[in-house]
C-alpha atoms as a PDB file:
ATOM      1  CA  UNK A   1     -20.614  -3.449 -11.192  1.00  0.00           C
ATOM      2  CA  UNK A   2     -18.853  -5.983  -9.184  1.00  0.00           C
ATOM      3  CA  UNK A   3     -15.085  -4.879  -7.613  1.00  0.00           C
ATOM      4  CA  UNK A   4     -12.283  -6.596  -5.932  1.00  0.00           C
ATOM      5  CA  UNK A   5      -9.886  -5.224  -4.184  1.00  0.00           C
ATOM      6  CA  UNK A   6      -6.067  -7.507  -4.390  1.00  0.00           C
ATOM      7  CA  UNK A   7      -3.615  -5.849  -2.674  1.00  0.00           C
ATOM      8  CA  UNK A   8      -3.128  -5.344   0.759  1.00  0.00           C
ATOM      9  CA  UNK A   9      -1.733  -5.071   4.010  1.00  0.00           C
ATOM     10  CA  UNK A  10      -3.210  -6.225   7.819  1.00  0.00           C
ATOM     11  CA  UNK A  11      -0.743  -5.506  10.667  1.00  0.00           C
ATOM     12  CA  UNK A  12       1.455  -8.375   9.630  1.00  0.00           C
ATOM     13  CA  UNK A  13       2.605  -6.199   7.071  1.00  0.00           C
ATOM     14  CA  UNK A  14       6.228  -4.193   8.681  1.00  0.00           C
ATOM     15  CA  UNK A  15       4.489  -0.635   7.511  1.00  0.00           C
ATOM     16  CA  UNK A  16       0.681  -1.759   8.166  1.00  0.00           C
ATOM     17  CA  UNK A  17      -1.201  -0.993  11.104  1.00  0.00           C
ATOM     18  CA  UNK A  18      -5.331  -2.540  10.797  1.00  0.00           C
ATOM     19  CA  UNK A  19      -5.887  -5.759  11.727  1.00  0.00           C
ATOM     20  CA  UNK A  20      -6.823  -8.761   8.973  1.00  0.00           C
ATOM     21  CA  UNK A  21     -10.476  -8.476  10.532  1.00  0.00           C
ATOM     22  CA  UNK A  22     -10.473  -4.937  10.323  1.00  0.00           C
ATOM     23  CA  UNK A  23      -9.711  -4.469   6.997  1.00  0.00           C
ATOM     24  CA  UNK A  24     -11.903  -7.406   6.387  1.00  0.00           C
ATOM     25  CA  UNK A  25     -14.782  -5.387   7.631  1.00  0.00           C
ATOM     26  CA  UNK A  26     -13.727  -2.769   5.452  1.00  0.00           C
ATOM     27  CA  UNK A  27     -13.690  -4.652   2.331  1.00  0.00           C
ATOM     28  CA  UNK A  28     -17.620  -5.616   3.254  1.00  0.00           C
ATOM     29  CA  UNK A  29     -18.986  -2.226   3.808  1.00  0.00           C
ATOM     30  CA  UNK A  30     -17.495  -1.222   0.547  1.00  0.00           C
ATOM     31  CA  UNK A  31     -19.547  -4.163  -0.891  1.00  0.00           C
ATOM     32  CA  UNK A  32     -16.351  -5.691  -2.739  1.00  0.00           C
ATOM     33  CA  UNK A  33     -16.622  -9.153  -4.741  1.00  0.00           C
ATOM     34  CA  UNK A  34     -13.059 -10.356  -4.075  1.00  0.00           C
ATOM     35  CA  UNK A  35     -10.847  -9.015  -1.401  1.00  0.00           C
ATOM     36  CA  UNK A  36      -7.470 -10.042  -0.730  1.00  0.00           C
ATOM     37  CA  UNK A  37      -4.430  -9.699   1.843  1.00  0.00           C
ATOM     38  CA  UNK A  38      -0.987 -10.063   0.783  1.00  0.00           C
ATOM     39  CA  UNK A  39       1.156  -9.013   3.400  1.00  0.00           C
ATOM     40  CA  UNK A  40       4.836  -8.298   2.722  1.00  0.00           C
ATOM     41  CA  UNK A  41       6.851 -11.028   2.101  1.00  0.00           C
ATOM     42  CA  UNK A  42      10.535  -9.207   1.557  1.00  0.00           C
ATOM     43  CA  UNK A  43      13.094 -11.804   0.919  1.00  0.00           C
ATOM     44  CA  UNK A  44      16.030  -9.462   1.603  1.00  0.00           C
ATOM     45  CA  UNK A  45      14.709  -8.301   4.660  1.00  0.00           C
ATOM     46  CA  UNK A  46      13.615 -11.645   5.727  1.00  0.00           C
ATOM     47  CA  UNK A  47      15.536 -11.973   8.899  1.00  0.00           C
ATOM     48  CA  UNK A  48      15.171  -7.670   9.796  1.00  0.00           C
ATOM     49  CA  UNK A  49      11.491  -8.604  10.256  1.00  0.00           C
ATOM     50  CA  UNK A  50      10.808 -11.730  10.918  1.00  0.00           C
ATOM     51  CA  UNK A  51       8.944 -11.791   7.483  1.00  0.00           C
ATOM     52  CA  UNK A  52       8.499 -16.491   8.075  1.00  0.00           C
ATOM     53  CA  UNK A  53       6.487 -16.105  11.159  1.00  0.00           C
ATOM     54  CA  UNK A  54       4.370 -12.991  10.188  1.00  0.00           C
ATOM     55  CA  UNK A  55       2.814 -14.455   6.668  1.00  0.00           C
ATOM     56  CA  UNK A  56       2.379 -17.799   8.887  1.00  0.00           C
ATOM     57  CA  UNK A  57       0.125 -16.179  11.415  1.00  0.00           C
ATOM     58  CA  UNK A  58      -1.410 -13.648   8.305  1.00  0.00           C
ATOM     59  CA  UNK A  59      -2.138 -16.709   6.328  1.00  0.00           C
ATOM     60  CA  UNK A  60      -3.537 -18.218   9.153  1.00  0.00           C
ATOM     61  CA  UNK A  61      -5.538 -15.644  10.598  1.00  0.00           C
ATOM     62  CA  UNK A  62      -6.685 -15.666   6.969  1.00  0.00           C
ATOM     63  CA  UNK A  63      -8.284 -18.815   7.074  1.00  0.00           C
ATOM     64  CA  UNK A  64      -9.722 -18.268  10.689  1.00  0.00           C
ATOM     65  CA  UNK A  65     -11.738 -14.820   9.604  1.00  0.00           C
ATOM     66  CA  UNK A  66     -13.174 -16.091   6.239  1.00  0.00           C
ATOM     67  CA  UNK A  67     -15.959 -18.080   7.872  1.00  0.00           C
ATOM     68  CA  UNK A  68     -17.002 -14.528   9.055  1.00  0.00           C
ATOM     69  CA  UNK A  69     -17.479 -12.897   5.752  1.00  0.00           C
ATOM     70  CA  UNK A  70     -19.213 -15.328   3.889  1.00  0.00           C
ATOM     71  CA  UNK A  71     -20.500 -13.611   1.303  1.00  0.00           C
ATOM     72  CA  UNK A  72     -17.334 -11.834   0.110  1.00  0.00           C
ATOM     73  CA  UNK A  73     -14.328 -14.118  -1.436  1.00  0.00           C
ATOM     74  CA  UNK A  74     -11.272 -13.454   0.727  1.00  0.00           C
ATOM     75  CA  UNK A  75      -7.902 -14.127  -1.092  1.00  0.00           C
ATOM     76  CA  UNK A  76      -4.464 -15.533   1.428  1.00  0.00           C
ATOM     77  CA  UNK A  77      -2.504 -13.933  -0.426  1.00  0.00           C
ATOM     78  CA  UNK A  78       1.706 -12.441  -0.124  1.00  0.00           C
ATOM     79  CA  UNK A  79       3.471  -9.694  -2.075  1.00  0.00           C
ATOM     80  CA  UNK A  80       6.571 -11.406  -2.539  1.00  0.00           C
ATOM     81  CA  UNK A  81       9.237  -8.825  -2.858  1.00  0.00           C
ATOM     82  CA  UNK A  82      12.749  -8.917  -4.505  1.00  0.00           C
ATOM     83  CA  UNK A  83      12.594 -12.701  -5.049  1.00  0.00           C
ATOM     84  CA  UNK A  84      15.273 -13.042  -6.990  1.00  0.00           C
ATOM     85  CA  UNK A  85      17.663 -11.377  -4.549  1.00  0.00           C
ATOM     86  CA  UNK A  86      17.282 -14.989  -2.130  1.00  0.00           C
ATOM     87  CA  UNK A  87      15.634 -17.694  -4.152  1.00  0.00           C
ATOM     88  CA  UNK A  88      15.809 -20.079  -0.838  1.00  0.00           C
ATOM     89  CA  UNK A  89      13.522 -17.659   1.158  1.00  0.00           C
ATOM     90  CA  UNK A  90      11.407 -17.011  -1.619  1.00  0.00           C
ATOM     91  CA  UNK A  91      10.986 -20.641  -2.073  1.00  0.00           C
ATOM     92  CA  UNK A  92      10.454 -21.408   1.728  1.00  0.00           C
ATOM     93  CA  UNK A  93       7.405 -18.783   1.621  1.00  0.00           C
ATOM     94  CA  UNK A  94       6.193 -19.761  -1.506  1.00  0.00           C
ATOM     95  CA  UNK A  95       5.726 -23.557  -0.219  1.00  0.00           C
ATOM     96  CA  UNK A  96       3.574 -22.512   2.702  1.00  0.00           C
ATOM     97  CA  UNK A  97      -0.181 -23.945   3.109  1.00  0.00           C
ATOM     98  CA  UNK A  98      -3.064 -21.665   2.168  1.00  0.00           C
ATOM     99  CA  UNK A  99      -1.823 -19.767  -0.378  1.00  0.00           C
ATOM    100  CA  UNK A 100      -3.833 -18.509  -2.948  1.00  0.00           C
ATOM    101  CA  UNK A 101      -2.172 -15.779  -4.592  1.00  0.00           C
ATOM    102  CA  UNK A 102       1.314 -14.259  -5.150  1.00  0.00           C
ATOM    103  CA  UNK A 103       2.225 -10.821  -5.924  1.00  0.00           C
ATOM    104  CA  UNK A 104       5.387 -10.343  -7.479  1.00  0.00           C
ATOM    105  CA  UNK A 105       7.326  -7.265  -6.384  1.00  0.00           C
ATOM    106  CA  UNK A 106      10.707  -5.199  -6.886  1.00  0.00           C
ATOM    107  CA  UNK A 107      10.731  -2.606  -4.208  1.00  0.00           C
ATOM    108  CA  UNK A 108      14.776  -1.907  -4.485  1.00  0.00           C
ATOM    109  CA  UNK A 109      17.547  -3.135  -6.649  1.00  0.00           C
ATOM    110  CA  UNK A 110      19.578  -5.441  -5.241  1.00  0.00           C
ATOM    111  CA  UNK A 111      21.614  -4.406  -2.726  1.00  0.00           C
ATOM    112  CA  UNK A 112      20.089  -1.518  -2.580  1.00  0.00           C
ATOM    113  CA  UNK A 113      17.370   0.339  -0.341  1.00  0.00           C
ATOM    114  CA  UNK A 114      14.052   1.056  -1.006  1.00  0.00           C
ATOM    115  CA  UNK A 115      13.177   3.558  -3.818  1.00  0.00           C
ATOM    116  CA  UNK A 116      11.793   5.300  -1.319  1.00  0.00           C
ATOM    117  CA  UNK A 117      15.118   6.017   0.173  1.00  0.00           C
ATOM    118  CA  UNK A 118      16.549   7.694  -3.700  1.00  0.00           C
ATOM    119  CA  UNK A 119      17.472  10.766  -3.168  1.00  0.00           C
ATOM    120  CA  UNK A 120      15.662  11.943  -6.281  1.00  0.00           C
ATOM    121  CA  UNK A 121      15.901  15.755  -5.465  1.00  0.00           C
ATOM    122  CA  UNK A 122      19.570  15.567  -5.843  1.00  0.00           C
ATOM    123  CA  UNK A 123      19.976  13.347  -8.369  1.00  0.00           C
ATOM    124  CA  UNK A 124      21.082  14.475 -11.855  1.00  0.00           C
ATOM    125  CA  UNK A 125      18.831  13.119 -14.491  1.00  0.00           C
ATOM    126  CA  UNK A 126      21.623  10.856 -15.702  1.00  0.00           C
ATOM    127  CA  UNK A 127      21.616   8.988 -12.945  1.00  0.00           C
ATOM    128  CA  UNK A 128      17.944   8.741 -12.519  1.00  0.00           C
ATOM    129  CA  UNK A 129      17.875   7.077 -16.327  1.00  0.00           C
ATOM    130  CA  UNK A 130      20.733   5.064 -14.847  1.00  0.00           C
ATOM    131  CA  UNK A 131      18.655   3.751 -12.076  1.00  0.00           C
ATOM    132  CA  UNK A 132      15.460   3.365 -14.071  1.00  0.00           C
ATOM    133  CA  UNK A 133      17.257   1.316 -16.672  1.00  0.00           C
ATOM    134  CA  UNK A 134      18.531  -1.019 -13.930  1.00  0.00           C
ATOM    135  CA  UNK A 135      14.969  -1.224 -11.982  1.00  0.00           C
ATOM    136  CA  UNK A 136      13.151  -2.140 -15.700  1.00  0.00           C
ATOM    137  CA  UNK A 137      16.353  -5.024 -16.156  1.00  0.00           C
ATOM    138  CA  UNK A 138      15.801  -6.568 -12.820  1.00  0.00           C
ATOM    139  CA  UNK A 139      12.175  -6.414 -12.970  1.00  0.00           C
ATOM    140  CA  UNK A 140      12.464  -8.141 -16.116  1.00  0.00           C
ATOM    141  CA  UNK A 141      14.409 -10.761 -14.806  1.00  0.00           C
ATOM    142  CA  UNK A 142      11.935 -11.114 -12.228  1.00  0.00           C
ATOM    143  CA  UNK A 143       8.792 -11.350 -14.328  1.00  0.00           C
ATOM    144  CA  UNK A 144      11.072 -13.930 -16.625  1.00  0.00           C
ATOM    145  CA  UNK A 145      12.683 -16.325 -13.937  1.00  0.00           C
ATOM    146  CA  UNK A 146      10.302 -15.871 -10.471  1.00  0.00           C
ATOM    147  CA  UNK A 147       6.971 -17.531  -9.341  1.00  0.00           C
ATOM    148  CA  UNK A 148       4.128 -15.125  -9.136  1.00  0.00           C
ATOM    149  CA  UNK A 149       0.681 -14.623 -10.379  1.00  0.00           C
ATOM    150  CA  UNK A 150       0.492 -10.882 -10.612  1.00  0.00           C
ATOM    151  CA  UNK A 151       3.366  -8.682 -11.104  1.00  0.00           C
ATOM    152  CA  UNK A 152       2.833  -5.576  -8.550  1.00  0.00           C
ATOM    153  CA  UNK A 153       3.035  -2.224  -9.302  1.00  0.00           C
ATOM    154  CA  UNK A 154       5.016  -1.663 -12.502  1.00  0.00           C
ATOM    155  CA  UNK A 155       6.220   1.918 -12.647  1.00  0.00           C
ATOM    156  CA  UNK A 156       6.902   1.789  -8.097  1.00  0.00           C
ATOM    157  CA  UNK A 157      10.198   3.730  -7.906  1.00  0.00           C
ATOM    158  CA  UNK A 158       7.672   6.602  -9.949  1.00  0.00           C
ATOM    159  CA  UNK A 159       5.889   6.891  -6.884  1.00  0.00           C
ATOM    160  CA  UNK A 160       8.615   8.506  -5.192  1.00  0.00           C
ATOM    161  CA  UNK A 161      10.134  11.057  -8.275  1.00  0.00           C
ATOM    162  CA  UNK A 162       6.410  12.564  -7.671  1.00  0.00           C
ATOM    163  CA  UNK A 163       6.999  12.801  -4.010  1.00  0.00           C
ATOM    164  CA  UNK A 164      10.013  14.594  -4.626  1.00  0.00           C
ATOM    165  CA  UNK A 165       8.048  17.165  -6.673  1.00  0.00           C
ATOM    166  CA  UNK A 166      10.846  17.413  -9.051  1.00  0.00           C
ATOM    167  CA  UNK A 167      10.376  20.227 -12.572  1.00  0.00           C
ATOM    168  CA  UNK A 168      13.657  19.771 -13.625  1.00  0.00           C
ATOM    169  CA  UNK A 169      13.816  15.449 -15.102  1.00  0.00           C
ATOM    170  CA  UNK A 170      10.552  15.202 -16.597  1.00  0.00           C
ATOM    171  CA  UNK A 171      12.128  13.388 -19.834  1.00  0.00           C
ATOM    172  CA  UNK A 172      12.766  10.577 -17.269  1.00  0.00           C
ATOM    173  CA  UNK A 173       8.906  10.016 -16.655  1.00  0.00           C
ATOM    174  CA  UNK A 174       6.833   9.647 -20.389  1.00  0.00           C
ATOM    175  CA  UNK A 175       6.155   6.442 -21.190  1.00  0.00           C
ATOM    176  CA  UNK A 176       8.115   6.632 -24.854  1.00  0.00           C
ATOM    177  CA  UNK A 177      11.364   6.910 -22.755  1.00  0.00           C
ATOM    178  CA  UNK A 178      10.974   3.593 -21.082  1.00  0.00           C
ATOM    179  CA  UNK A 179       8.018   1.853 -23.834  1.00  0.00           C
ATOM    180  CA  UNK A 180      11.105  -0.568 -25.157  1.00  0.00           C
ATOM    181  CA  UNK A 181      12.240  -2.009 -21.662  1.00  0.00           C
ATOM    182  CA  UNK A 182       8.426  -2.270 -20.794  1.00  0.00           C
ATOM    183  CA  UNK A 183       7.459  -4.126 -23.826  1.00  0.00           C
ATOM    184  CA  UNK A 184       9.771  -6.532 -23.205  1.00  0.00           C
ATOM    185  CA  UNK A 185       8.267  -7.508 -19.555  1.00  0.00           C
ATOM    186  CA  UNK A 186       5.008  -7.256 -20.711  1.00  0.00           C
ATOM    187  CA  UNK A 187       5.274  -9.778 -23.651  1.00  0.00           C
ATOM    188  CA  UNK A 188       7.551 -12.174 -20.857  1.00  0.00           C
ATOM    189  CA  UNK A 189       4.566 -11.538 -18.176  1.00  0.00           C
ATOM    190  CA  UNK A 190       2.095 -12.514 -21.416  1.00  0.00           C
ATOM    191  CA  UNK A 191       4.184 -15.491 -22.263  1.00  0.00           C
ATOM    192  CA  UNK A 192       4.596 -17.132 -19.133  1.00  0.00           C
ATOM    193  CA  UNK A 193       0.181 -16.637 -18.470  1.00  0.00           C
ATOM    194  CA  UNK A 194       0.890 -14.605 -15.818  1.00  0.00           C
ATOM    195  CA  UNK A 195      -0.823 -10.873 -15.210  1.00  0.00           C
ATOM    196  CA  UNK A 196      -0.094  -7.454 -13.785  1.00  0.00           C
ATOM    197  CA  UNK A 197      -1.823  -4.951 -11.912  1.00  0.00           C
ATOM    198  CA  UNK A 198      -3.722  -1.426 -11.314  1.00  0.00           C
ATOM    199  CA  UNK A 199      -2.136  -0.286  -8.235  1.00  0.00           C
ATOM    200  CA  UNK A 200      -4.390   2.232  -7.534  1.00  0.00           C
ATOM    201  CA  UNK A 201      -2.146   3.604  -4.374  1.00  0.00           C
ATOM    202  CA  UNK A 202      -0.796   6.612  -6.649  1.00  0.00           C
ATOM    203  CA  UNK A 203      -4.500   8.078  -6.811  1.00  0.00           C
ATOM    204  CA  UNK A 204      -4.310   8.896  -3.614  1.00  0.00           C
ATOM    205  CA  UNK A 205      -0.731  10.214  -3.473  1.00  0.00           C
ATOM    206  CA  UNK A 206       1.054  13.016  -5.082  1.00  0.00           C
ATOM    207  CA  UNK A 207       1.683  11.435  -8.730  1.00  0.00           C
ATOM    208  CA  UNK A 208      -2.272  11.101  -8.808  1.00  0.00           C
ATOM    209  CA  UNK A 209      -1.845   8.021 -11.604  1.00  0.00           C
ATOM    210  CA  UNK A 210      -2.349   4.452 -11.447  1.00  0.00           C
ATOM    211  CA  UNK A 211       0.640   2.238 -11.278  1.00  0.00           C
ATOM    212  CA  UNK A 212       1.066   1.514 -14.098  1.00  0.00           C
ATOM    213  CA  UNK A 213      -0.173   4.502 -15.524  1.00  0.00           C
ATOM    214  CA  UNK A 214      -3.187   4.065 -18.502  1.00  0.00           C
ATOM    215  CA  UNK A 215      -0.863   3.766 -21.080  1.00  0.00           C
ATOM    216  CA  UNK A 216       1.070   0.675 -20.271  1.00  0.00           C
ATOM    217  CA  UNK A 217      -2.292  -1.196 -19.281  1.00  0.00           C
ATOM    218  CA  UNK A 218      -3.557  -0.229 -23.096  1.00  0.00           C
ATOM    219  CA  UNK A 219      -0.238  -1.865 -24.319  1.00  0.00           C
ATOM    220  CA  UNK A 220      -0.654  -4.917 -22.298  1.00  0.00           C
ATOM    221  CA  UNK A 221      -3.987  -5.016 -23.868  1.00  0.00           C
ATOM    222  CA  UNK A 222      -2.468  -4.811 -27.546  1.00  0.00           C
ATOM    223  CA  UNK A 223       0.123  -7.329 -26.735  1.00  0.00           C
ATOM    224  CA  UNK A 224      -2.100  -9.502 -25.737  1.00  0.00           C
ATOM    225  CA  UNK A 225      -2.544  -9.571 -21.814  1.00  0.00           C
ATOM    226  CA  UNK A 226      -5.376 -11.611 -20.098  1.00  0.00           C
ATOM    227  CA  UNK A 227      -4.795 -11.048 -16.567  1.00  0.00           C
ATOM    228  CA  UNK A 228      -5.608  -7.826 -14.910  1.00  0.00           C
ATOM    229  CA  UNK A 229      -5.978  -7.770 -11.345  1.00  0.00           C
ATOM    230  CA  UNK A 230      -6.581  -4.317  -9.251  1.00  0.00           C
ATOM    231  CA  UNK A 231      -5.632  -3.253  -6.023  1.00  0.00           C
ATOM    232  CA  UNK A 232      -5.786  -0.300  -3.626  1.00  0.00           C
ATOM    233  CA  UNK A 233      -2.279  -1.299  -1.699  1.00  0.00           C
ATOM    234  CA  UNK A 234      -4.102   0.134   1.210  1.00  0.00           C
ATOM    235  CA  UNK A 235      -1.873   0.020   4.290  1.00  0.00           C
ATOM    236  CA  UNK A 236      -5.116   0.521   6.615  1.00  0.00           C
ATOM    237  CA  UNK A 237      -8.525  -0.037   7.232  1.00  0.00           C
ATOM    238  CA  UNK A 238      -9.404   3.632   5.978  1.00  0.00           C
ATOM    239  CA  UNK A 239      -7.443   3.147   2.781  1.00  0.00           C
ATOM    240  CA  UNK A 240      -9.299  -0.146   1.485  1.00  0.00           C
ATOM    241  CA  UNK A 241     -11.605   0.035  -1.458  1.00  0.00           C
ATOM    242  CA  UNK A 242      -9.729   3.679  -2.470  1.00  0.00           C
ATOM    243  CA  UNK A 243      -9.437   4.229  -6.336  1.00  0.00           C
ATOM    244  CA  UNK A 244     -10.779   0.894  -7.160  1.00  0.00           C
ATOM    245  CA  UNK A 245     -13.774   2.132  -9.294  1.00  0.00           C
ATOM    246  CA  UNK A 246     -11.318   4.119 -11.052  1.00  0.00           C
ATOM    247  CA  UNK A 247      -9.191   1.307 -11.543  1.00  0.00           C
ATOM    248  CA  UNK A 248     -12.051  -0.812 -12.990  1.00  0.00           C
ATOM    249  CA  UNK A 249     -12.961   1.930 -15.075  1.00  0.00           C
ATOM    250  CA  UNK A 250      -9.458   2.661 -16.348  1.00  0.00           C
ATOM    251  CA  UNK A 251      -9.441  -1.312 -17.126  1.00  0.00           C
ATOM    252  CA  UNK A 252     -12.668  -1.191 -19.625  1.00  0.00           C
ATOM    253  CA  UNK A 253     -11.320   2.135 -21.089  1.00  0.00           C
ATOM    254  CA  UNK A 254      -7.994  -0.105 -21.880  1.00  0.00           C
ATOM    255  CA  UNK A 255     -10.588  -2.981 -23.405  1.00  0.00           C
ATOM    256  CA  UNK A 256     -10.684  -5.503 -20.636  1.00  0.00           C
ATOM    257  CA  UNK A 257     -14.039  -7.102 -20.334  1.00  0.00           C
ATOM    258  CA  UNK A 258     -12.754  -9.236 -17.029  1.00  0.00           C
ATOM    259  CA  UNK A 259     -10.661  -8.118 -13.918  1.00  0.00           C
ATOM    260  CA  UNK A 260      -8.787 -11.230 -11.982  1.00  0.00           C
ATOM    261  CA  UNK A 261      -8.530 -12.929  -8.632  1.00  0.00           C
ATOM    262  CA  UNK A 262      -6.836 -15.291  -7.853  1.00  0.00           C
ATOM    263  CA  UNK A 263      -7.918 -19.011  -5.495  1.00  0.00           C
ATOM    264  CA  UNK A 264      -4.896 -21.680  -5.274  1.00  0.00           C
ATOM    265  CA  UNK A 265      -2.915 -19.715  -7.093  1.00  0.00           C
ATOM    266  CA  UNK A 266      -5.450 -20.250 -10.616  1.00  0.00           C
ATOM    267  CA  UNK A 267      -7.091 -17.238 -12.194  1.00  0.00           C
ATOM    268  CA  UNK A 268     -10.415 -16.835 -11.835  1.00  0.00           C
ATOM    269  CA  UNK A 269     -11.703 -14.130 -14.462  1.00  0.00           C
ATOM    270  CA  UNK A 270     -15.065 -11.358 -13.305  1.00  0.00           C
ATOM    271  CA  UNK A 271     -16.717  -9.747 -15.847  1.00  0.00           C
ATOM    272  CA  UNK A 272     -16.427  -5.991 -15.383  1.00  0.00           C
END
């Protein structure tokens, strides 16, 4: 079976540490297909990190390794966080040379930190369905009204509720709670030919599922989705390739015969 592996993270990334070669070299002893970077590209915290000059010298470090893998497609690619929340910087990054493939993100609500700042231990489970309703609204509006290829990690500020190892708001998690508000991005995501992803991060973390979960891929499949890209959102060297055979496999259990990467921003489809 072929893989690819389409999100993530040299030491351009903010929270990465491996360098683009590095996890280059990763991505070709695990014998991947496809194997892309997309470093963060957060709009609101485009000044905090000097997000303009970091994709610039990821994108074109990029282009200055591929000649060194050869045999193994490498992606330039961004996840493009909160791009809603400053259109201008979103635009500016989205306009830059090289780019082959956007990730579209939501790691906080506007004005707002990162989900991984919720205090979800505390929280009462009202305002947990509070939050959650407003996180599936502005991702909406984000999968209806933003440029991106692939819209990242559906089901993120999940990631952190399992962290918290809370036993007490579990009718916040099943997918029937929330199957309305995700229907509704799907069939914009399906609409507009775009695609989402397996982020297979949550396999190795303490919610052990896929983001999205199994579920919400089989939906996408009965709605009608085309575009299924995978991705280990691995932050290191050590972390690239992880949960990406479970990923395919979770994608042909769901009924996709093709996985997708992305070159000049165009699909291009890999039988699976």
């Amino acid at each position: 079976m072929k893989f690819i592996d389409c999100h993530n993270h040299s030491s351009y990334s903010f929270d990465a540490e491996s360098s683009v070669y590095d996890m280059c070299l990763s991505a070709k002893r695990a014998g991947l297909t496809a194997f892309a970077i997309t470093d963060h590209a957060d709009v609101n915290v485009f000044e905090k990190y000097d997000i303009g000059n970091r994709i610039q010298n990821s994108l074109a470090e990029i282009s200055n390794v591929k000649s060194q893998f050869s045999d193994m497609k490498i992606i330039a690619g961004i996840e493009l966080g909160q791009p809603l929340q400053d259109t201008a910087r979103a635009n500016q990054l989205l306009s830059l040379e090289g780019l082959d493939f956007v990730i579209g993100s939501l790691h906080n609500l506007n004005k707002e930190k990162d989900f991984y700042y919720y205090d979800f231990k505390n929280a009462s489970h009202e305002a947990i369905i509070d939050m959650l309703n407003r996180y599936y609204q502005e991702l909406y509006d984000m999968a209806a009204h933003s440029d991106y290829d692939i819209l990242g990690h559906i089901t993120y500020p999940y990631r952190y509720y399992y962290q918290a190892k809370l036993t007490d708001c579990e009718i916040a998690l099943p997918f029937e709670s929330c199957k309305e508000s995700i229907t509704k991005i799907l069939k914009e995501v399906i609409q507009r030919g775009k695609g989402i992803e397996i982020n297979t991060s949550g396999l190795r973390q303490t919610m052990n599922k896929t983001m999205p979960s199994e579920d919400i891929i089989r939906l996408y499949r009965q709605l009608g989705g085309v575009y299924l890209s995978i991705g280990s959102d691995a932050h290191n060297a050590n972390d690239v390739f992880k949960g990406i055979k479970d990923g395919h496999e979770l994608a042909k259990r769901a009924g996709f015969q093709y996985v997708t990467y992305y070159e000049n921003r165009k699909p291009v489809m890999l039988k699976i």
